[in-house]
Protein backbone atom coordinates (compact mmCIF):
# COMPACT_ATOMS: atom_id res chain seq x y z
CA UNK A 1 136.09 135.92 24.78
CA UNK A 2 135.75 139.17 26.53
CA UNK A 3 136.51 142.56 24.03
CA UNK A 4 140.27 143.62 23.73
CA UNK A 5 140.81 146.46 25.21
CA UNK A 6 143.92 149.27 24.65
CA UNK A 7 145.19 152.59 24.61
CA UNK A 8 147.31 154.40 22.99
CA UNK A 9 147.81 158.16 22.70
CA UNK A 10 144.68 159.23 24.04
CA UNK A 11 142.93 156.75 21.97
CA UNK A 12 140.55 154.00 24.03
CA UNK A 13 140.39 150.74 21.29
CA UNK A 14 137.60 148.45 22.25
CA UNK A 15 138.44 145.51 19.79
CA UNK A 16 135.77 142.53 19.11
CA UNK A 17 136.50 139.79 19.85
CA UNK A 18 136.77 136.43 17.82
CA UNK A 19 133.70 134.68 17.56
CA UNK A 20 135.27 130.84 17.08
CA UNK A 21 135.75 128.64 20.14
CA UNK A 22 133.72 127.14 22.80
CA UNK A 23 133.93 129.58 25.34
CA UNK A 24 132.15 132.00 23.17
CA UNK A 25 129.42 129.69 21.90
CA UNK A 26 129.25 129.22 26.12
CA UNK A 27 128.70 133.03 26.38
CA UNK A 28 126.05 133.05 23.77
CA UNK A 29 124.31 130.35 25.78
CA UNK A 30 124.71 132.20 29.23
CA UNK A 31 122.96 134.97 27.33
CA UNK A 32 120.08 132.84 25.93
CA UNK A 33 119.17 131.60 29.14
CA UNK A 34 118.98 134.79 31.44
CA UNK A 35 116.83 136.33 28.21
CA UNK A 36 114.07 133.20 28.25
CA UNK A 37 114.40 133.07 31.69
CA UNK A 38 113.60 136.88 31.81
CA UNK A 39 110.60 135.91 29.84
CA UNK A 40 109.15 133.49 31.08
CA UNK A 41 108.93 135.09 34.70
CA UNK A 42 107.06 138.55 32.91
CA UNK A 43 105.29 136.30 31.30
CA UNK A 44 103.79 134.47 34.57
CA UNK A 45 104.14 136.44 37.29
CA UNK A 46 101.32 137.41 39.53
CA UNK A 47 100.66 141.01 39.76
CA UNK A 48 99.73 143.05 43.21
CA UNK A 49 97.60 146.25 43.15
CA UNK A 50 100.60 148.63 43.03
CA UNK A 51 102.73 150.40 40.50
CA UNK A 52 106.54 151.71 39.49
CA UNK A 53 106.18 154.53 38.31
CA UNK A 54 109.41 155.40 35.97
CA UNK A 55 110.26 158.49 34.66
CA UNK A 56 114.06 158.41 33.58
CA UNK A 57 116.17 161.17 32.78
CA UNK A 58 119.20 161.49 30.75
CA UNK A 59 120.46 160.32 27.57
CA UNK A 60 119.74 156.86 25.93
CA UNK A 61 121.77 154.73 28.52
CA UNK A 62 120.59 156.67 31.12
CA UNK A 63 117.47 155.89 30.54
CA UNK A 64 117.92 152.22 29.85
CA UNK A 65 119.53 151.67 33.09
CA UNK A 66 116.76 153.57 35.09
CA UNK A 67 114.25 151.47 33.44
CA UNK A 68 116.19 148.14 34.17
CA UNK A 69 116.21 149.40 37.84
CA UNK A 70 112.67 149.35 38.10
CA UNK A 71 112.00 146.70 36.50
CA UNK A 72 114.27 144.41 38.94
CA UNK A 73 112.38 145.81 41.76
CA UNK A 74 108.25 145.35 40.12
CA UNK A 75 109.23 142.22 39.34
CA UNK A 76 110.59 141.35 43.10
CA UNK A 77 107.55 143.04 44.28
CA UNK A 78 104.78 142.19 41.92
CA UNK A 79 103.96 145.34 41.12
CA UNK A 80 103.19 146.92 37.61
CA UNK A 81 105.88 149.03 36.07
CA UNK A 82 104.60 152.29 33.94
CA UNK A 83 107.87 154.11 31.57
CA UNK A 84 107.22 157.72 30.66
CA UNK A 85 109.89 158.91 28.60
CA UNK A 86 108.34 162.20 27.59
CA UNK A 87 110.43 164.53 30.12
CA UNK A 88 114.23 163.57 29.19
CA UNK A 89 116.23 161.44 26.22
CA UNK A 90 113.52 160.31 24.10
CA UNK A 91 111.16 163.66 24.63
CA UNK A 92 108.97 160.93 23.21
CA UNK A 93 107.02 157.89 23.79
CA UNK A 94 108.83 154.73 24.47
CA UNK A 95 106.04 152.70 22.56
CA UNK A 96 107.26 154.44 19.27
CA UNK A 97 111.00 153.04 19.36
CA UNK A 98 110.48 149.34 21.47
CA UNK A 99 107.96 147.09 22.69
CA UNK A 100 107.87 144.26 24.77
CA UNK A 101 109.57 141.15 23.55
CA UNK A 102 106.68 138.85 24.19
CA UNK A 103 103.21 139.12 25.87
CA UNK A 104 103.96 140.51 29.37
CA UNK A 105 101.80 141.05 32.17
CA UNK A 106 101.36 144.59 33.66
CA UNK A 107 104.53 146.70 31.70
CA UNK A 108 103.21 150.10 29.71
CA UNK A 109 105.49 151.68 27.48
CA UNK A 110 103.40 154.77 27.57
CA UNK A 111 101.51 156.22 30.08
CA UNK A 112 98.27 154.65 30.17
CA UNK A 113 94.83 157.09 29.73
CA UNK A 114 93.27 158.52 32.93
CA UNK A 115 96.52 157.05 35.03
CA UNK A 116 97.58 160.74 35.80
CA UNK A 117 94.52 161.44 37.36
CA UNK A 118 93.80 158.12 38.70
CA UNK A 119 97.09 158.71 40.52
CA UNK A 120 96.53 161.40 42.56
CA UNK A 121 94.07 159.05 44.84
CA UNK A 122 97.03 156.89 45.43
CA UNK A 123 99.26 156.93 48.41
CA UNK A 124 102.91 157.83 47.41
CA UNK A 125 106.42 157.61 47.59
CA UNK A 126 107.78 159.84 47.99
CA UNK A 127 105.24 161.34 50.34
CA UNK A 128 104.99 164.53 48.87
CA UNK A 129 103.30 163.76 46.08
CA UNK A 130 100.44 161.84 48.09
CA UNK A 131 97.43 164.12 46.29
CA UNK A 132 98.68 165.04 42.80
CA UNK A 133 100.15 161.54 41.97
CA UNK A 134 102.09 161.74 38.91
CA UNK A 135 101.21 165.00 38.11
CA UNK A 136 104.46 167.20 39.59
CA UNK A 137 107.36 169.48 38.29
CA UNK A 138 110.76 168.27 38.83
CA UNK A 139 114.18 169.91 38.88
CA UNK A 140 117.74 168.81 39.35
CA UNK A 141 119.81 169.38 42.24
CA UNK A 142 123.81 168.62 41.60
CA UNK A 143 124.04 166.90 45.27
CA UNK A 144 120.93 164.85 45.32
CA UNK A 145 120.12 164.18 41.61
CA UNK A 146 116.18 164.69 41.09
CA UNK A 147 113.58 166.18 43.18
CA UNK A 148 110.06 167.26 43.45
CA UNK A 149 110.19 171.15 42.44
CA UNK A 150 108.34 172.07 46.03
CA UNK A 151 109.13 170.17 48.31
CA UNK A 152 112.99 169.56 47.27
CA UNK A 153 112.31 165.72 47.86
CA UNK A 154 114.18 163.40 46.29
CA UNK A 155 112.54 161.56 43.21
CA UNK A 156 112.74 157.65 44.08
CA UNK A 157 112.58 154.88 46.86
CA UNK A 158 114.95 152.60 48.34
CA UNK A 159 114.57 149.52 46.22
CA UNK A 160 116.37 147.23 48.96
CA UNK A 161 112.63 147.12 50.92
CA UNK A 162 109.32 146.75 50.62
CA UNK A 163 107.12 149.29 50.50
CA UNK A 164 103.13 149.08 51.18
CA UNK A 165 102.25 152.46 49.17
CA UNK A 166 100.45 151.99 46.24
CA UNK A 167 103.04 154.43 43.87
CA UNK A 168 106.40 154.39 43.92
CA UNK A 169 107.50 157.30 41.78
CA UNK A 170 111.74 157.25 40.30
CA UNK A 171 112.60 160.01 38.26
CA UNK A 172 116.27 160.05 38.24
CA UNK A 173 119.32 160.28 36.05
CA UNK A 174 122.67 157.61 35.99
CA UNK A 175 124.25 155.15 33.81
CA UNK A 176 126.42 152.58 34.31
CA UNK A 177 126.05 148.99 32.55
CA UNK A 178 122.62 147.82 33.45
CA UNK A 179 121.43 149.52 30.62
CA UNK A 180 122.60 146.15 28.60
CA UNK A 181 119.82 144.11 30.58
CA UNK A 182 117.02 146.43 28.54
CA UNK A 183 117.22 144.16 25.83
CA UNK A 184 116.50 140.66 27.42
CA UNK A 185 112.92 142.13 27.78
CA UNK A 186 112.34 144.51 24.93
CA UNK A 187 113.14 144.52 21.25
CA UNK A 188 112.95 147.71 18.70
CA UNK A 189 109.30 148.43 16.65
CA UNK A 190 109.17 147.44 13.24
CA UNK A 191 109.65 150.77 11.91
CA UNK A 192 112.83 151.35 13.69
CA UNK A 193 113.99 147.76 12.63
CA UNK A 194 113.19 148.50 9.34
CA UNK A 195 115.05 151.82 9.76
CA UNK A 196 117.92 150.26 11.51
CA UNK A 197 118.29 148.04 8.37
CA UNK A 198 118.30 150.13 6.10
CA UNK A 199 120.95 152.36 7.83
CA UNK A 200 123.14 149.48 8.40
CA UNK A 201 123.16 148.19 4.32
CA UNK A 202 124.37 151.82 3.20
CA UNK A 203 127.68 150.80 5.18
CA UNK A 204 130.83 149.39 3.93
CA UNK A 205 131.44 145.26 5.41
CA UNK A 206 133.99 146.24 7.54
CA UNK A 207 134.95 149.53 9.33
CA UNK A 208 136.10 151.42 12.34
CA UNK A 209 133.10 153.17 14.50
CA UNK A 210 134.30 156.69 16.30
CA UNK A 211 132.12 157.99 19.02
CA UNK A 212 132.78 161.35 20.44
CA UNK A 213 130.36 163.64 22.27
CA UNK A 214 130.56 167.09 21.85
CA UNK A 215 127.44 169.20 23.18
CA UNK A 216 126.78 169.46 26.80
CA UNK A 217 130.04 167.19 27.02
CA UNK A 218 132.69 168.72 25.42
CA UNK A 219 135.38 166.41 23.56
CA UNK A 220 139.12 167.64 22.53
CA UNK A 221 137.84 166.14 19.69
CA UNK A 222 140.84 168.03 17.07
CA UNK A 223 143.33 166.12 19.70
CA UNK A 224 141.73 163.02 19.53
CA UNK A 225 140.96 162.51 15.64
CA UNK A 226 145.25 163.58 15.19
CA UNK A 227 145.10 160.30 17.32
CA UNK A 228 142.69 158.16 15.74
CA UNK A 229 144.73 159.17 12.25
CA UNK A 230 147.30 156.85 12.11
CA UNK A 231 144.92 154.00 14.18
CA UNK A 232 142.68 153.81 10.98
CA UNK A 233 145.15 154.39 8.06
CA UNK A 234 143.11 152.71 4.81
CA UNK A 235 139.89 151.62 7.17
CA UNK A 236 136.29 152.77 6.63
CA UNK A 237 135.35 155.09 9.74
CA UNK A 238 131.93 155.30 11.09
CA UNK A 239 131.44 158.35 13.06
CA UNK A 240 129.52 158.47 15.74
CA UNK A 241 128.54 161.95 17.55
CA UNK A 242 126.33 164.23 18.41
CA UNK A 243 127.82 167.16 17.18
CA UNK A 244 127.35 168.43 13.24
CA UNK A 245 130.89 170.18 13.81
CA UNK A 246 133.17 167.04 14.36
CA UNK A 247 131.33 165.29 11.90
CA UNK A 248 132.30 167.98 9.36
CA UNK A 249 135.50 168.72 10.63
CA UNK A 250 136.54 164.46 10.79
CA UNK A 251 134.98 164.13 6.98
CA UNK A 252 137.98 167.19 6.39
CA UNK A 253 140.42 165.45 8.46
CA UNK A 254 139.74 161.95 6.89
CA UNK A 255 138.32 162.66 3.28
CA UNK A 256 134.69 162.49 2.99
CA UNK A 257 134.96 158.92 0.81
CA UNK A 258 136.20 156.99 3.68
CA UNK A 259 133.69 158.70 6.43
CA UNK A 260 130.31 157.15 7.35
CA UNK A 261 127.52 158.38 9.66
CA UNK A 262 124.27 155.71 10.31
CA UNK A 263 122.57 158.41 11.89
CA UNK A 264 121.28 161.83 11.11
CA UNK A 265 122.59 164.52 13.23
CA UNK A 266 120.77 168.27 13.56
CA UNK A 267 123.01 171.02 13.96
CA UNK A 268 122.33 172.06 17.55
CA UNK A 269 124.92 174.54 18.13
CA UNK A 270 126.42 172.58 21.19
CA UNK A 271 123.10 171.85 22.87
CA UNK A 272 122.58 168.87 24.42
CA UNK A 273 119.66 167.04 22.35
CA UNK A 274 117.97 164.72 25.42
CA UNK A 275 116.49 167.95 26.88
CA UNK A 276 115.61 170.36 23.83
CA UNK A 277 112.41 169.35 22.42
CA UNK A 278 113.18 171.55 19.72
CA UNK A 279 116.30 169.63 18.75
CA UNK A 280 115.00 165.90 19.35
CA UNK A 281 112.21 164.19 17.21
CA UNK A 282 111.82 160.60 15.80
CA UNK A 283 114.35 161.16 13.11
CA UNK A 284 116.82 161.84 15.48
CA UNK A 285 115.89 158.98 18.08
CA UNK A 286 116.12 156.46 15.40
CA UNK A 287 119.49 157.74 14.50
CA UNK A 288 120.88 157.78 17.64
CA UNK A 289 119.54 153.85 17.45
CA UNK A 290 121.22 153.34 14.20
CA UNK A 291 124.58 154.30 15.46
CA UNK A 292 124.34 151.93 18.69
CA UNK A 293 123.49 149.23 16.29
CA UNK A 294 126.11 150.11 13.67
CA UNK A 295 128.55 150.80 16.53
CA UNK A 296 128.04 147.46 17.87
CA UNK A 297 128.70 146.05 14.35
CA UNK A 298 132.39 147.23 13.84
CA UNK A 299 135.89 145.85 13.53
CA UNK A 300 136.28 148.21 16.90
CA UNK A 301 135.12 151.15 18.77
CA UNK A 302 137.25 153.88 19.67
CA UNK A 303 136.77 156.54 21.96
CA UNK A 304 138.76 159.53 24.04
CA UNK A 305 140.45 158.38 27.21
CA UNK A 306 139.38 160.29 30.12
CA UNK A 307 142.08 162.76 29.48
CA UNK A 308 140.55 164.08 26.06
CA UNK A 309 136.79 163.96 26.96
CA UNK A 310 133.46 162.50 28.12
CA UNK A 311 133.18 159.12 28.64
CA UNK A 312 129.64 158.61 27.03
CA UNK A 313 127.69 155.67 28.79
CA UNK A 314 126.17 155.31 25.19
CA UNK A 315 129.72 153.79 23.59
CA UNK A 316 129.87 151.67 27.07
CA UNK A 317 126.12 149.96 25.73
CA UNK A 318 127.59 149.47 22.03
CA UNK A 319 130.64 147.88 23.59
CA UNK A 320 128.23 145.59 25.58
CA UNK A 321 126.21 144.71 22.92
CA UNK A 322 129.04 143.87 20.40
CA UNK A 323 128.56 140.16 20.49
CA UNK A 324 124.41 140.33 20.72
CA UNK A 325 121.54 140.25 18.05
CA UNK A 326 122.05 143.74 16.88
CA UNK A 327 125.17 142.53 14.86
CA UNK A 328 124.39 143.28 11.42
CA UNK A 329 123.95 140.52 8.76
CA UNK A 330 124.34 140.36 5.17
């Protein structure tokens, strides 16, 4: 049974649904299958001599979905697929947060030693960087996402060929719902399991989860808890943000005893976190991890409509993953 969705006053409701009934058990089969399936082709696969190169930018979905991208195309194409997440989201090393979900042939979470300068012997797309390999500045350009600082290229490949150069470089930013598919392939590192856990038993059984983004993406977020008021009268809320201010000014608007938060949130003065190494660490990566897990875990999600603010790609994952493993058990 597909989540209820409604809206009422500015308020988006993303209910879950019941879990009784054949047609869900069906859905949790249909899930099953393309996971093991998934599997069992990384773990079998014959590898060529060339590589993906993927270096996503954005927030957590952002980066999820870029990464699903490339792996759809390595695994058409045989080729290995490399992550870096050290530039954008993360500002970290995927390794630390998830690994592969079994033993699979030719994925690195990390960048492996000597690649950087192994790549610049490598022909490239794009062309430009034929020479320096990995090693390049990028910046963003509103009309074309991505490119190569010097040469204004764009930062990817058309994945609907084949291409006979041994790199294939994407650096790019976009969401959308493929960042779902991340999780067929890779699960979360002990530590941020065990973190996750321990998050998750410091909240109530039951509750409402709030998501509203308020940094780079600003929020009428005043407008939209009035809303959300008379939505949860007598629930538990979870809120869900990136922004110290709403979480203060909701725990005012709400009374702090009936306010949760699974993650820790720094007080970045409306900065956007997945481009301020200053601002985002491990603490705050496994945060941002606890809420899409807790998020996934409640009654139901709510979130502005359009009209009231930014509609966060990271509360379209949670929604997606509301009937999956990351449901929390007692």
């Amino acid at each position: 049974m597909a989540v209820k969705i409604e809206e009422k006053d500015g308020v988006m409701i993303y209910r879950r649904p019941s879990r009784k009934g054949p047609r869900d058990l069906w859905r949790a089969w249909q899930v099953l299958r393309r996971r093991y399936l998934l599997r069992i082709r990384l773990m079998t696969r014959r590898l060529g001599a060339g590589y993906v190169f993927c270096r996503p930018q954005g927030g957590w979905n952002d980066t999820l979905v870029q990464v699903s991208l490339c792996l759809d195309y390595a695994l058409r194409h045989r080729r290995r697929l490399i992550i870096d997440t050290s530039r954008s989201g993360l500002l970290d090393v995927l390794a630390r947060y998830f690994r592969p979900a079994s033993t699979f042939r030719g994925i690195a979470f990390s960048v492996p030693e000597g690649f950087a300068d192994h790549s610049r012997s490598m022909s490239c797309l794009p062309a430009s960087l034929t020479g320096r390999g990995v090693r390049y500045e990028s910046e963003y350009r509103e009309e074309t996402n991505y490119v190569e600082a010097l040469s204004r290229q764009r930062l990817t490949f058309d994945m609907n060929r084949h291409h006979v150069e041994q790199l294939l470089v994407h650096e790019q930013c976009g969401g959308g719902g493929d960042s779902r598919r991340f999780f067929d392939w890779a699960v979360p590192t002990k530590e941020v399991r065990t973190e996750i856990e321990k998050s998750l038993h410091k909240l109530p059984l039951a509750y409402f989860a709030v998501h509203i983004r308020h940094t780079d993406r600003k929020t009428k977020y005043k407008e939209f808890l009035a809303a959300v008021q008379p939505l949860v009268a007598g629930k538990n809320i979870l809120v869900c943000t990136d922004s110290f201010e709403v979480l203060t000014f909701a725990r005012e608007t709400f009374g702090g005893s009936r306010i949760f938060s699974a993650g820790d949130i720094p007080d970045s003065r409306g900065q956007s976190l997945h481009h301020n190494p200053g601002l985002t660490d491990w603490r705050v990566n496994v945060g941002a991890l606890c809420d899409l897990a807790a998020m996934s875990g409640a009654e139901a999600i709510l979130r502005p409509s359009a009209s009231l603010g930014f509609q966060s790609g990271f509360v379209d994952l949670a929604i997606s993953l509301m009937n999956r493993q990351l449901r929390r058990r007692r």
